[in-house]
N, C-alpha and C. Protein backbone atom coordinates (compact mmCIF):
# COMPACT_ATOMS: atom_id res chain seq x y z
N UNK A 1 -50.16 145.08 154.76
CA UNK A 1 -49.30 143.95 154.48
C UNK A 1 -47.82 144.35 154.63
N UNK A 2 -47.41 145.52 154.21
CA UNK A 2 -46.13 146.19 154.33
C UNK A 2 -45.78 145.78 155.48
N UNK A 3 -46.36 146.17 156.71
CA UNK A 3 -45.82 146.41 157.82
C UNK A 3 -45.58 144.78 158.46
N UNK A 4 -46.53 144.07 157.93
CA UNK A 4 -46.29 142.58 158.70
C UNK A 4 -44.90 142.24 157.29
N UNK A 5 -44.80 142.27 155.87
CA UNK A 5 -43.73 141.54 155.10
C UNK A 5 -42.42 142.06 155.39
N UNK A 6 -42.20 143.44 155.96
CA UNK A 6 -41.02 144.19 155.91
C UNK A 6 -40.27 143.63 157.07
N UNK A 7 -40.75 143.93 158.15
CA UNK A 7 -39.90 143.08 159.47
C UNK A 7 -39.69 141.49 159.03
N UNK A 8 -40.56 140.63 158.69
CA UNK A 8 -39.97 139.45 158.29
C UNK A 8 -39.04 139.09 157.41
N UNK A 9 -38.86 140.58 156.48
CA UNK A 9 -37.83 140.35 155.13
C UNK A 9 -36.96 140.88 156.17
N UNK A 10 -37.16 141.43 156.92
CA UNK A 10 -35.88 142.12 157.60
C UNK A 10 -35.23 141.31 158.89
N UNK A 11 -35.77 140.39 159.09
CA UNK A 11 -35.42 139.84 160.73
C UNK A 11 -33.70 138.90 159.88
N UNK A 12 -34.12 138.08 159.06
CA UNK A 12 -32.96 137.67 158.62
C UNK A 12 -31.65 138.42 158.18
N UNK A 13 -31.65 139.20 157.80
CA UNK A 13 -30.45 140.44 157.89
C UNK A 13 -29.64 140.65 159.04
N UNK A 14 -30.99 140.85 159.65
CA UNK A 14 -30.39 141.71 161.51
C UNK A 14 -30.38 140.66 162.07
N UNK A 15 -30.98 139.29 162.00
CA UNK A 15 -30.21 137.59 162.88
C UNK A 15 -28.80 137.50 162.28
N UNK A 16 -28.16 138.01 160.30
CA UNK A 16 -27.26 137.33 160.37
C UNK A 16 -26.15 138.34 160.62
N UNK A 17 -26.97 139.94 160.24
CA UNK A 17 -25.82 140.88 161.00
C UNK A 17 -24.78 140.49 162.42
N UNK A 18 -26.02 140.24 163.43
CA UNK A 18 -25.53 140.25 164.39
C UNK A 18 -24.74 138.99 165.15
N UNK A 19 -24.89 137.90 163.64
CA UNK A 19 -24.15 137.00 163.97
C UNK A 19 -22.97 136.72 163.90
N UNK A 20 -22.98 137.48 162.93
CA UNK A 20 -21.37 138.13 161.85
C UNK A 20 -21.05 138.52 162.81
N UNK A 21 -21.00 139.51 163.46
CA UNK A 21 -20.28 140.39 164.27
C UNK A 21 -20.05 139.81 165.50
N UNK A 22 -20.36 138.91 166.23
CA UNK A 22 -20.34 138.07 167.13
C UNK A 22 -18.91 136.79 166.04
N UNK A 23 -19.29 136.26 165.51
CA UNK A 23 -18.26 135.41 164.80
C UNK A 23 -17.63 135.95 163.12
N UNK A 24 -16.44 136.88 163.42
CA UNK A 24 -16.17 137.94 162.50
C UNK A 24 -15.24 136.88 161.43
N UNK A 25 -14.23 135.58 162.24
CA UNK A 25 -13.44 134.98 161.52
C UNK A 25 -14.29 134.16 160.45
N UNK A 26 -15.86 133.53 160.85
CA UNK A 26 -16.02 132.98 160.62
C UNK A 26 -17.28 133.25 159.31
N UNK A 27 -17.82 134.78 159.25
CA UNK A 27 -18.46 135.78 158.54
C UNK A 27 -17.30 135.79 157.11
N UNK A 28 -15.86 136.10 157.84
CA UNK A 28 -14.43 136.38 156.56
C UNK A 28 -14.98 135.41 156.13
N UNK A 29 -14.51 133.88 156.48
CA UNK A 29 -14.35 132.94 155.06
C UNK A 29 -15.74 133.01 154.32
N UNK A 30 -16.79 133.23 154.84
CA UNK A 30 -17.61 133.15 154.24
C UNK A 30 -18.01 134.59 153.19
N UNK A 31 -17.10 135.64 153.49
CA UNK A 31 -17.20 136.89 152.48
C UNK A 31 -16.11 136.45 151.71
N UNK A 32 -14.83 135.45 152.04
CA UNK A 32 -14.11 135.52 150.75
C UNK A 32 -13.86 135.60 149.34
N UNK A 33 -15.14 134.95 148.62
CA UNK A 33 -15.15 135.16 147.74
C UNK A 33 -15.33 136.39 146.84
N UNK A 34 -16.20 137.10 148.02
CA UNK A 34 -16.83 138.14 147.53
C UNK A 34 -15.49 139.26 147.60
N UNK A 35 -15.17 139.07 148.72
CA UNK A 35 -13.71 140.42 149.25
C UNK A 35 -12.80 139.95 147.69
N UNK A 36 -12.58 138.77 147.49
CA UNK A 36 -11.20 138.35 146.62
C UNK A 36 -11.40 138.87 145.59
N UNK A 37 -12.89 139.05 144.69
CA UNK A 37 -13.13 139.76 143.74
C UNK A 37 -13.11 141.21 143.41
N UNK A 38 -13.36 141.82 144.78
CA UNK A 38 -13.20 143.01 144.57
C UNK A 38 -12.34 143.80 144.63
N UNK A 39 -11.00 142.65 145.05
CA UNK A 39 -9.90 143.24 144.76
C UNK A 39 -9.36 143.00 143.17
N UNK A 40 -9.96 142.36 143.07
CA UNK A 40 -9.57 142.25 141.45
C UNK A 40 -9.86 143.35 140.49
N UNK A 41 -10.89 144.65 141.18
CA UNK A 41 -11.49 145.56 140.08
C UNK A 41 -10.15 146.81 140.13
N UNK A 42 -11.32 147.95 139.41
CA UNK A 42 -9.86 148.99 139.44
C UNK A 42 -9.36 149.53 140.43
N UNK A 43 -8.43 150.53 140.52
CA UNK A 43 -7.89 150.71 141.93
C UNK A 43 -8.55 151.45 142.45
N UNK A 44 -9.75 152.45 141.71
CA UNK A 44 -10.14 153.08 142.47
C UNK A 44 -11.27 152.93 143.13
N UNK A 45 -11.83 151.21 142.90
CA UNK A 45 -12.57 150.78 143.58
C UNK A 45 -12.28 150.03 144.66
N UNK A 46 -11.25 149.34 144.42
CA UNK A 46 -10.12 148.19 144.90
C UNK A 46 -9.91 149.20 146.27
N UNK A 47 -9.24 150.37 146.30
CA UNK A 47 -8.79 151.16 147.44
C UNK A 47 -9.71 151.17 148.14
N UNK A 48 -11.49 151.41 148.13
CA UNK A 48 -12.19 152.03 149.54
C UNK A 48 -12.66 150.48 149.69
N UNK A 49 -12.22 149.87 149.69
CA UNK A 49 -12.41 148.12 150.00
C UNK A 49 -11.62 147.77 151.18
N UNK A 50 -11.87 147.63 152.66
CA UNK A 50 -11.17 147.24 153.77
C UNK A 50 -10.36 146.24 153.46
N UNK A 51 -8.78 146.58 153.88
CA UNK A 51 -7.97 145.37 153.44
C UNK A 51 -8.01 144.27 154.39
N UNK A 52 -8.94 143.94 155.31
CA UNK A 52 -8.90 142.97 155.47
C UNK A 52 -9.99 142.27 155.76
N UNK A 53 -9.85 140.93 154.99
CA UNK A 53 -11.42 139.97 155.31
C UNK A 53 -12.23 140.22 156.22
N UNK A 54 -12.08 140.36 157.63
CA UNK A 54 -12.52 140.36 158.79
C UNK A 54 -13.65 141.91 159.19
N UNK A 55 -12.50 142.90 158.46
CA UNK A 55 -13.34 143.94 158.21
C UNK A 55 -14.33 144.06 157.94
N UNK A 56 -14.23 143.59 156.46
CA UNK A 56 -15.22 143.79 155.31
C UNK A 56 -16.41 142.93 155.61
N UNK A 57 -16.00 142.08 156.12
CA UNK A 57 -17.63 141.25 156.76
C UNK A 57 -18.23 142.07 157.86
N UNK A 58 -17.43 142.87 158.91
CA UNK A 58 -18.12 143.33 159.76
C UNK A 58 -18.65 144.63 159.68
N UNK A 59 -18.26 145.39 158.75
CA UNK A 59 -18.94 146.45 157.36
C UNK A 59 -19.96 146.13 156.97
N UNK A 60 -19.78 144.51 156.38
CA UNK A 60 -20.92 143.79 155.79
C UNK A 60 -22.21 143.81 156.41
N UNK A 61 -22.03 143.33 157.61
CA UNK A 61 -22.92 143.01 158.88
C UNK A 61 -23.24 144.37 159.55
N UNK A 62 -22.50 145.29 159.28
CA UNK A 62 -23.49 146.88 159.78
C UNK A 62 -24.57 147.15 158.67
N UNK A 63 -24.14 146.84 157.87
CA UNK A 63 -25.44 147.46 156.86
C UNK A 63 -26.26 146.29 156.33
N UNK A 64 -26.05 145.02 157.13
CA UNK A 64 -27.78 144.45 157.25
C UNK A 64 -28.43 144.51 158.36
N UNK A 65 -27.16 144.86 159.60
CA UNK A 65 -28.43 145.61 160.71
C UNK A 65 -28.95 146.53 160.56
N UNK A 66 -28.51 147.62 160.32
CA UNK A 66 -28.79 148.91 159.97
C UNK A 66 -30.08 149.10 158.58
N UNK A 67 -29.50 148.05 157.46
CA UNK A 67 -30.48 148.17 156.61
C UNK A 67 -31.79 147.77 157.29
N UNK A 68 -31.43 146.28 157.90
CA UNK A 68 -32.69 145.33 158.16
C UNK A 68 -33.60 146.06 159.62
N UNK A 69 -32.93 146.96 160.29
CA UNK A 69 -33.76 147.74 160.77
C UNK A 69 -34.37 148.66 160.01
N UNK A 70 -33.82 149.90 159.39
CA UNK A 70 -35.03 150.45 158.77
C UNK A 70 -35.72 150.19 157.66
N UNK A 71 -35.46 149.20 157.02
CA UNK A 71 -36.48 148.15 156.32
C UNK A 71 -38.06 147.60 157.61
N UNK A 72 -37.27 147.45 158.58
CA UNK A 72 -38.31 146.70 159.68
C UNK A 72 -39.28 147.90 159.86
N UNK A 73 -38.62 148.95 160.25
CA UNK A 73 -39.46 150.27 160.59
C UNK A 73 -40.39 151.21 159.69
N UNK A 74 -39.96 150.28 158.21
CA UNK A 74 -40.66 151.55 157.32
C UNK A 74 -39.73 152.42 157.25
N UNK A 75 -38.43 152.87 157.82
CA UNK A 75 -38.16 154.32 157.20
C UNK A 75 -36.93 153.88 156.17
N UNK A 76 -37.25 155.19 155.36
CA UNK A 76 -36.11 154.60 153.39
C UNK A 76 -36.52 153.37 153.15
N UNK A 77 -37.80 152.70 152.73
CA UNK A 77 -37.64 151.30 153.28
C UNK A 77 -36.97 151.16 151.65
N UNK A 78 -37.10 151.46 150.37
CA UNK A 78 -36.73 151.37 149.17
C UNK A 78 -35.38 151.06 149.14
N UNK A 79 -34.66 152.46 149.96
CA UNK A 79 -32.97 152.04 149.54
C UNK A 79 -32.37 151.19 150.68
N UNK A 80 -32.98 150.94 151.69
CA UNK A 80 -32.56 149.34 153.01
C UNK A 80 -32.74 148.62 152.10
N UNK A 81 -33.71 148.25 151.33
CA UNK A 81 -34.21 147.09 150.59
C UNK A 81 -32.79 147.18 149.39
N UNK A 82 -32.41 147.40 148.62
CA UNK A 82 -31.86 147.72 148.09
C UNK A 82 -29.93 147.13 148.28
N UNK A 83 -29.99 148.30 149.70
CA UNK A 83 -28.49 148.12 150.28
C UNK A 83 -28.64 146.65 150.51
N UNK A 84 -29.78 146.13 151.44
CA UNK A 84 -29.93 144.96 151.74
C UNK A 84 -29.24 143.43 150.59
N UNK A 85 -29.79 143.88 149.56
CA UNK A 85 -29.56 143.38 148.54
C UNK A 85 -28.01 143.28 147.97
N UNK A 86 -27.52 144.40 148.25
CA UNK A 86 -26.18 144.28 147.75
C UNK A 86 -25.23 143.28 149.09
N UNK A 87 -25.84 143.30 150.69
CA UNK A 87 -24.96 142.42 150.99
C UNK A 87 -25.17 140.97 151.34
N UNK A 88 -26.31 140.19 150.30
CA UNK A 88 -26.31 138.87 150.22
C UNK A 88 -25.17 138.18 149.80
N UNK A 89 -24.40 138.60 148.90
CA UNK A 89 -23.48 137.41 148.17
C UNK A 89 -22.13 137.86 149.28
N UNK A 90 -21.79 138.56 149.78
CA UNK A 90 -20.46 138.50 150.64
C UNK A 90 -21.13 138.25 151.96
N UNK A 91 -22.46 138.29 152.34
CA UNK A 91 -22.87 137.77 153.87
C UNK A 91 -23.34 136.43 153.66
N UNK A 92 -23.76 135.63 152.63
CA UNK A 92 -23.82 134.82 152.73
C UNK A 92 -23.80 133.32 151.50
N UNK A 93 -23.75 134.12 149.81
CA UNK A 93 -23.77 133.19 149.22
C UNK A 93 -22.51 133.25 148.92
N UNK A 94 -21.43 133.29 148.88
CA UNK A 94 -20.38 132.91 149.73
C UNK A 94 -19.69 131.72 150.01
N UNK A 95 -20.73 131.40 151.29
CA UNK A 95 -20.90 130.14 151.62
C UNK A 95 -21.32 129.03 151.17
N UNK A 96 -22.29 129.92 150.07
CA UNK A 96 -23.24 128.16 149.68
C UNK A 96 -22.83 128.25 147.81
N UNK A 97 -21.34 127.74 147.66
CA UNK A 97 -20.73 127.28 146.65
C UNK A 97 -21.02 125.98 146.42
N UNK A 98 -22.42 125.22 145.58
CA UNK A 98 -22.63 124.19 146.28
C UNK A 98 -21.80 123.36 144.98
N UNK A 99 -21.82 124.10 143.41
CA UNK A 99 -20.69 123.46 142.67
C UNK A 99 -19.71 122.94 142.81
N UNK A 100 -18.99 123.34 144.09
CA UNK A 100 -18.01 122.92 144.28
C UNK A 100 -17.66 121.77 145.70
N UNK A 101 -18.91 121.60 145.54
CA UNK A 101 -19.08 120.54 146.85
C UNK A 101 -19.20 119.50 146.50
N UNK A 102 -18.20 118.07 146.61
CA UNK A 102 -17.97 116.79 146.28
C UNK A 102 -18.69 116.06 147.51
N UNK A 103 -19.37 116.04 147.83
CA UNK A 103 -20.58 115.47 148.69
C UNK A 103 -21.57 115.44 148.04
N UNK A 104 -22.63 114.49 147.74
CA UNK A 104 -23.86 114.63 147.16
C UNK A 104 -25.14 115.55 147.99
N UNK A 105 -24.89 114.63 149.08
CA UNK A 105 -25.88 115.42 150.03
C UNK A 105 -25.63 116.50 150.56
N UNK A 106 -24.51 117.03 150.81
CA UNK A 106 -24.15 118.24 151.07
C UNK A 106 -24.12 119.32 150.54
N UNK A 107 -24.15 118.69 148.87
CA UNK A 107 -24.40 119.89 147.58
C UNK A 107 -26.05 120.20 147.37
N UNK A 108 -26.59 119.24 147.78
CA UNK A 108 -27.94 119.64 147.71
C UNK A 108 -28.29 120.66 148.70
N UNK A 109 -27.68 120.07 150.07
CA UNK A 109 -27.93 121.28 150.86
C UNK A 109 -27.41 122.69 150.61
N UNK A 110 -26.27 122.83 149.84
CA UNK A 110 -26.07 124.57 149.42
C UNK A 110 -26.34 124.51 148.80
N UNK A 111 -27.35 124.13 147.53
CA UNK A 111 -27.70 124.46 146.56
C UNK A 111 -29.48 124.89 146.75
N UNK A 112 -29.79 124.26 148.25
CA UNK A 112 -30.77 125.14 148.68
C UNK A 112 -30.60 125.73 149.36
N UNK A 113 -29.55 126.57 150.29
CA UNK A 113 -29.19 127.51 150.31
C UNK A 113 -29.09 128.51 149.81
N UNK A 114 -28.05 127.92 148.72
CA UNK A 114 -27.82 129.15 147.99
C UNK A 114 -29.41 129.62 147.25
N UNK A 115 -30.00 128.76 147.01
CA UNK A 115 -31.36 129.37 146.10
C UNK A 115 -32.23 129.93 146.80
N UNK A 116 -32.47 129.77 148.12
CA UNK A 116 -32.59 130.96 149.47
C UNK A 116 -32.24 132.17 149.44
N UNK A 117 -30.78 132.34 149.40
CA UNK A 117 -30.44 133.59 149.15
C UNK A 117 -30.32 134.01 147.88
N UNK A 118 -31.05 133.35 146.49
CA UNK A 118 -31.38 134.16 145.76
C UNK A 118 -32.75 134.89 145.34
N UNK A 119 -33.42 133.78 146.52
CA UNK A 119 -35.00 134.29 146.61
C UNK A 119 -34.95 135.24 147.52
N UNK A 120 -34.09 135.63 148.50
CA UNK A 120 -33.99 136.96 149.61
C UNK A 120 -34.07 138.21 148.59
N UNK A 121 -32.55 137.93 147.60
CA UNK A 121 -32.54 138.73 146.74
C UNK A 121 -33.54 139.77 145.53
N UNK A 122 -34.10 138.95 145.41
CA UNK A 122 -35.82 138.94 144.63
C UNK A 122 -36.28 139.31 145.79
N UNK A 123 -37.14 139.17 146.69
CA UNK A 123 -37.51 139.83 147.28
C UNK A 123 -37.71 141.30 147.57
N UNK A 124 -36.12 141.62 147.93
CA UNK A 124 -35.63 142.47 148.11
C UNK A 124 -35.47 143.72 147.02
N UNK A 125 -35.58 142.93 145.78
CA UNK A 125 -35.52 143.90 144.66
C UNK A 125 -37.18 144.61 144.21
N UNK A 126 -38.51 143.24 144.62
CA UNK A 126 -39.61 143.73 144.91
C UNK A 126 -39.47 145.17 146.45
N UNK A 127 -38.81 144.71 147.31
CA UNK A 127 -39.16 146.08 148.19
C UNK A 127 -38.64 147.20 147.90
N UNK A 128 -37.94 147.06 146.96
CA UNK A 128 -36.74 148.15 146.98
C UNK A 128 -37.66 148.88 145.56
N UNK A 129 -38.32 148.27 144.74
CA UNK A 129 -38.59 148.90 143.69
C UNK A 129 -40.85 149.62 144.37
N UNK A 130 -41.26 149.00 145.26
CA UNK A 130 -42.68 149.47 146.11
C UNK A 130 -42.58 150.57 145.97
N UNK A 131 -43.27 151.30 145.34
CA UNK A 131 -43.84 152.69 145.67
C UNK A 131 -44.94 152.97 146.40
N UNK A 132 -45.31 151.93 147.11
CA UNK A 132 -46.12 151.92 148.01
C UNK A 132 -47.96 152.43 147.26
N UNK A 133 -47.95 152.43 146.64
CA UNK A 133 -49.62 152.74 145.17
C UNK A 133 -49.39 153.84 144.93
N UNK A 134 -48.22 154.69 145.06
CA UNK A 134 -47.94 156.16 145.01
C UNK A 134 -47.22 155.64 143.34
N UNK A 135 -47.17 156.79 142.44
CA UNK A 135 -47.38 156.77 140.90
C UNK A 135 -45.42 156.77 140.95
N UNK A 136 -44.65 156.40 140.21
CA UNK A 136 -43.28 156.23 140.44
C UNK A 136 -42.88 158.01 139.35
N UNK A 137 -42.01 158.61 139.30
CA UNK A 137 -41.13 159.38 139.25
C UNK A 137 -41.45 159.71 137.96
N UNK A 138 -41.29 158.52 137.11
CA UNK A 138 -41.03 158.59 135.44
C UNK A 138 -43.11 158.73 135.03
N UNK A 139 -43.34 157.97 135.39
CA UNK A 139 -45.36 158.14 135.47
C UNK A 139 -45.62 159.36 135.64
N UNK A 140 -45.70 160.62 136.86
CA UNK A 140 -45.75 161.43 137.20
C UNK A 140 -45.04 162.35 136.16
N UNK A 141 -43.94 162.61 135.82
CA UNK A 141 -43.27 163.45 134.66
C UNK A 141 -43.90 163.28 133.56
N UNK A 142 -44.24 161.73 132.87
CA UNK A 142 -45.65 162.17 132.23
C UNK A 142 -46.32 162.25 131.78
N UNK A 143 -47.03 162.37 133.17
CA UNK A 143 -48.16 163.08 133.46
C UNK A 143 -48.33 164.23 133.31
N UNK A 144 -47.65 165.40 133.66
CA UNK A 144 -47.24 166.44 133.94
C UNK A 144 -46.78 167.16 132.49
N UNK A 145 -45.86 166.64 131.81
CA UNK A 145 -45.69 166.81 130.50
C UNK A 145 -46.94 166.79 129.55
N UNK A 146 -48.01 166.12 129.99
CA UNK A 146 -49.07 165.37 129.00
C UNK A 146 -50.17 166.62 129.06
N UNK A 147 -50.06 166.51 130.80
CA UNK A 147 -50.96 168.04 130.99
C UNK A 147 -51.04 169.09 130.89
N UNK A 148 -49.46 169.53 130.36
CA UNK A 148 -49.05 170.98 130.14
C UNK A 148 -49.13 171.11 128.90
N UNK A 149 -49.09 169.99 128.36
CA UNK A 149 -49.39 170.15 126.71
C UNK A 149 -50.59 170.83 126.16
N UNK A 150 -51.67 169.75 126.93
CA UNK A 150 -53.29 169.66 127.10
C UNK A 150 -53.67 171.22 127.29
N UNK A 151 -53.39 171.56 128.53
CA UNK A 151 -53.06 173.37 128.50
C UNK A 151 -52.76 173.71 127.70
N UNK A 152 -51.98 174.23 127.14
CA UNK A 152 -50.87 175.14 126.01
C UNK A 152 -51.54 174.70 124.84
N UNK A 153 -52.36 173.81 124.72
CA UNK A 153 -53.33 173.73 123.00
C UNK A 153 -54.71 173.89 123.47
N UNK A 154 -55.26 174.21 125.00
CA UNK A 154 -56.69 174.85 125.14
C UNK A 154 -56.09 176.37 124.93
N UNK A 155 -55.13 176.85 125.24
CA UNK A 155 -54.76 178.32 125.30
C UNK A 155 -54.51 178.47 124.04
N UNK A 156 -54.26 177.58 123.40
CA UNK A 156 -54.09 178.45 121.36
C UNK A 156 -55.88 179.00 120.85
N UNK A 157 -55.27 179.93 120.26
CA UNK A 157 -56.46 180.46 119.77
C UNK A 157 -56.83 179.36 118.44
N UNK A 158 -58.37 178.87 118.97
CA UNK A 158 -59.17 177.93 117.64
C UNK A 158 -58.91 177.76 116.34
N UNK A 159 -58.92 178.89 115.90
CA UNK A 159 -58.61 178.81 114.13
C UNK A 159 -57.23 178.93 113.65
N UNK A 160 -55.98 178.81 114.32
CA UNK A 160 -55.20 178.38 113.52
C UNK A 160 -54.32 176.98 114.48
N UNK A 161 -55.60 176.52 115.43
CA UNK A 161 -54.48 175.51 116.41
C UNK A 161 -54.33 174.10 116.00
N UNK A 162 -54.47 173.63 114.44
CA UNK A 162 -54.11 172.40 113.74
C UNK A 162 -52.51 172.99 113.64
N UNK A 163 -52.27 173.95 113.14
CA UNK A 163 -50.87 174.43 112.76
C UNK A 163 -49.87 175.01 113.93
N UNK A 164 -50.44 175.84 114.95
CA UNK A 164 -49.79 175.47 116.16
C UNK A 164 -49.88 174.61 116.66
N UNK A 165 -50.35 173.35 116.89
CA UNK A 165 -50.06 171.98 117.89
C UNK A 165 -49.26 171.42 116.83
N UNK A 166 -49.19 171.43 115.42
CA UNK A 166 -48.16 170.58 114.96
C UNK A 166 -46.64 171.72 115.23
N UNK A 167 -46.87 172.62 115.45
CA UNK A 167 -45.58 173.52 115.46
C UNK A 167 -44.79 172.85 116.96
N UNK A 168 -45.88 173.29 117.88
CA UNK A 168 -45.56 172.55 119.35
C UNK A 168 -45.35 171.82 119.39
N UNK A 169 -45.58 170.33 118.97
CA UNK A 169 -45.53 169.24 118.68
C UNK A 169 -44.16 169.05 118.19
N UNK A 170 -43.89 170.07 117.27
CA UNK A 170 -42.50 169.45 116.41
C UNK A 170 -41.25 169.61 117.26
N UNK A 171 -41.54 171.01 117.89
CA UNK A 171 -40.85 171.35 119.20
C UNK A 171 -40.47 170.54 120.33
N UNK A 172 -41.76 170.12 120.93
CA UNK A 172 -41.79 168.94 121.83
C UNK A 172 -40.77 167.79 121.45
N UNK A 173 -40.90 167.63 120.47
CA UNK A 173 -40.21 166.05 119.77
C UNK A 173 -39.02 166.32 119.57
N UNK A 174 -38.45 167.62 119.21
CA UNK A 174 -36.90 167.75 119.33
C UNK A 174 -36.45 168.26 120.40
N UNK A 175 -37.33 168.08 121.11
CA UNK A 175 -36.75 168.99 122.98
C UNK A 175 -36.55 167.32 123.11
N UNK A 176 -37.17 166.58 123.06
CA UNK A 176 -37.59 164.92 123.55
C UNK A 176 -36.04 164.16 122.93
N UNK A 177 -36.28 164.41 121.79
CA UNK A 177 -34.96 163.69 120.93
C UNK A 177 -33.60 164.24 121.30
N UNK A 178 -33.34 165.52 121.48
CA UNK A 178 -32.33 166.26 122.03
C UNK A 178 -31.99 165.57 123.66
N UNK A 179 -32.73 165.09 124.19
CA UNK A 179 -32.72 165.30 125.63
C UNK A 179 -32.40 163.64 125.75
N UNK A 180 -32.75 163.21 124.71
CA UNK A 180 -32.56 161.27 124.92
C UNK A 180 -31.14 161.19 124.13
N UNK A 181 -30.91 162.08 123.31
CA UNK A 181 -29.23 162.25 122.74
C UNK A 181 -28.30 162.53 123.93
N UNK A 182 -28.69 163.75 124.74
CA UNK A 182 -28.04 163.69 125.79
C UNK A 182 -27.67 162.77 126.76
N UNK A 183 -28.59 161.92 126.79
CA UNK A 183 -29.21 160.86 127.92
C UNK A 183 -27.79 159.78 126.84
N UNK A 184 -27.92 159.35 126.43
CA UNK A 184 -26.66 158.52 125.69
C UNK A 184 -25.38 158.81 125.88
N UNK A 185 -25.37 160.04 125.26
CA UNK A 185 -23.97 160.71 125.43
C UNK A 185 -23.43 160.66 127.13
N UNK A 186 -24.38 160.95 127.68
CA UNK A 186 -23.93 160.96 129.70
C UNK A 186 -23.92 159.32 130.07
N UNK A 187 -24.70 158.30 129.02
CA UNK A 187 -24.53 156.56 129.47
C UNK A 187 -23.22 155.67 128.83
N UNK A 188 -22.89 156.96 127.79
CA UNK A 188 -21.36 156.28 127.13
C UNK A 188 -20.66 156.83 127.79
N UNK A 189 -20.58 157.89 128.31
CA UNK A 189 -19.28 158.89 129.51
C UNK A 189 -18.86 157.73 130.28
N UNK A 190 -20.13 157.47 131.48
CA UNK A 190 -19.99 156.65 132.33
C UNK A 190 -19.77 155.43 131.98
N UNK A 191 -20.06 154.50 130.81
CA UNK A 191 -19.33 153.45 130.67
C UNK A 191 -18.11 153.54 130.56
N UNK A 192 -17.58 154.88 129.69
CA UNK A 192 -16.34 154.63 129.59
C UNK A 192 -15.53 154.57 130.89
N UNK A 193 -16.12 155.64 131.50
CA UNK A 193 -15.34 155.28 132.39
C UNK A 193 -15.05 154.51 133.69
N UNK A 194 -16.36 154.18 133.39
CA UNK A 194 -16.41 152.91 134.58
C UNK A 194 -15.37 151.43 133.78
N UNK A 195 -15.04 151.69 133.14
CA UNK A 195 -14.66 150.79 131.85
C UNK A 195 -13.19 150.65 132.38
């Protein structure tokens, strides 16, 4: 199924990549919103942001060809899927501001638009998260943890291993608690300073 859903999630990317780049003025207005905001963040995000509209759409439009090809091919298909994802709202919802459209019928039409490209999006967050039936990262660790345990209390000697597995055990749980303290301390760093 991969191989027939991936090129079809991917053909729309690489139709609107290459449309962008063929009509770059007309890709800008439709990234404006997206470019105008990101100049609004800090500078040191604000700086690797092409200063100009025209750019930044045709930036935009390399990395949904580029994504939406190796999404098509199977290869990285996780992080194409992914990148893919990050350039819906400056490649195209954008355009479909349908709030602000004083036409009745015309708001309906971006408002299915726009809900198009938020079902691309979904999509995309399903391909990007596929491990394809392969066990994900955090499953596997454990696993691995679970089994080394399982070991290390067949290797205690019988008659006193109620009192070593709670010793190990207690160990385990402050290696565990220590290591999720850390895990905080490194998620407040980075807020702060993403802050």
């Amino acid at each position: 199924m991969r191989r027939i859903a991936r090129p079809l999630l991917a053909a729309a990317f690489i139709g609107q990549g290459v449309e962008a780049l063929r009509r770059p003025q007309q890709a800008g207005q439709t990234a404006r919103p997206a470019f105008d905001g990101l100049q609004h963040l800090p500078d040191e995000i604000s700086a690797k942001v092409p200063s100009d509209v025209e750019t930044f759409a045709k930036a935009n439009a390399l990395v949904q060809i580029g994504g939406g090809l190796l999404l098509a091919s199977g290869r990285l298909p996780r992080i194409a899927a992914a990148a893919l994802a990050c350039t819906v709202i400056p490649g195209s919802a954008g355009g479909h501001m349908f709030w602000m459209e004083p036409d009745i019928q015309r708001r309906a039409q971006q408002r299915q638009a726009f809900l198009t490209d938020v079902s691309l999006i979904g999509g995309l967050m399903i391909a990007a998260a596929d491990t394809e039936g392969r066990p994900s990262l955090g499953w596997r660790a454990r696993r691995a943890a679970r089994h080394a345990y399982q070991r290390a209390a067949a290797a205690m000697p019988t008659a006193s291993n109620d009192a070593v597995l709670d010793t190990v055990g207690e160990k385990l749980s402050a290696g565990l608690q220590a290591g999720a303290e850390h895990g905080r301390e490194l998620a407040e760093l980075v807020g702060e300073r993403a802050g």
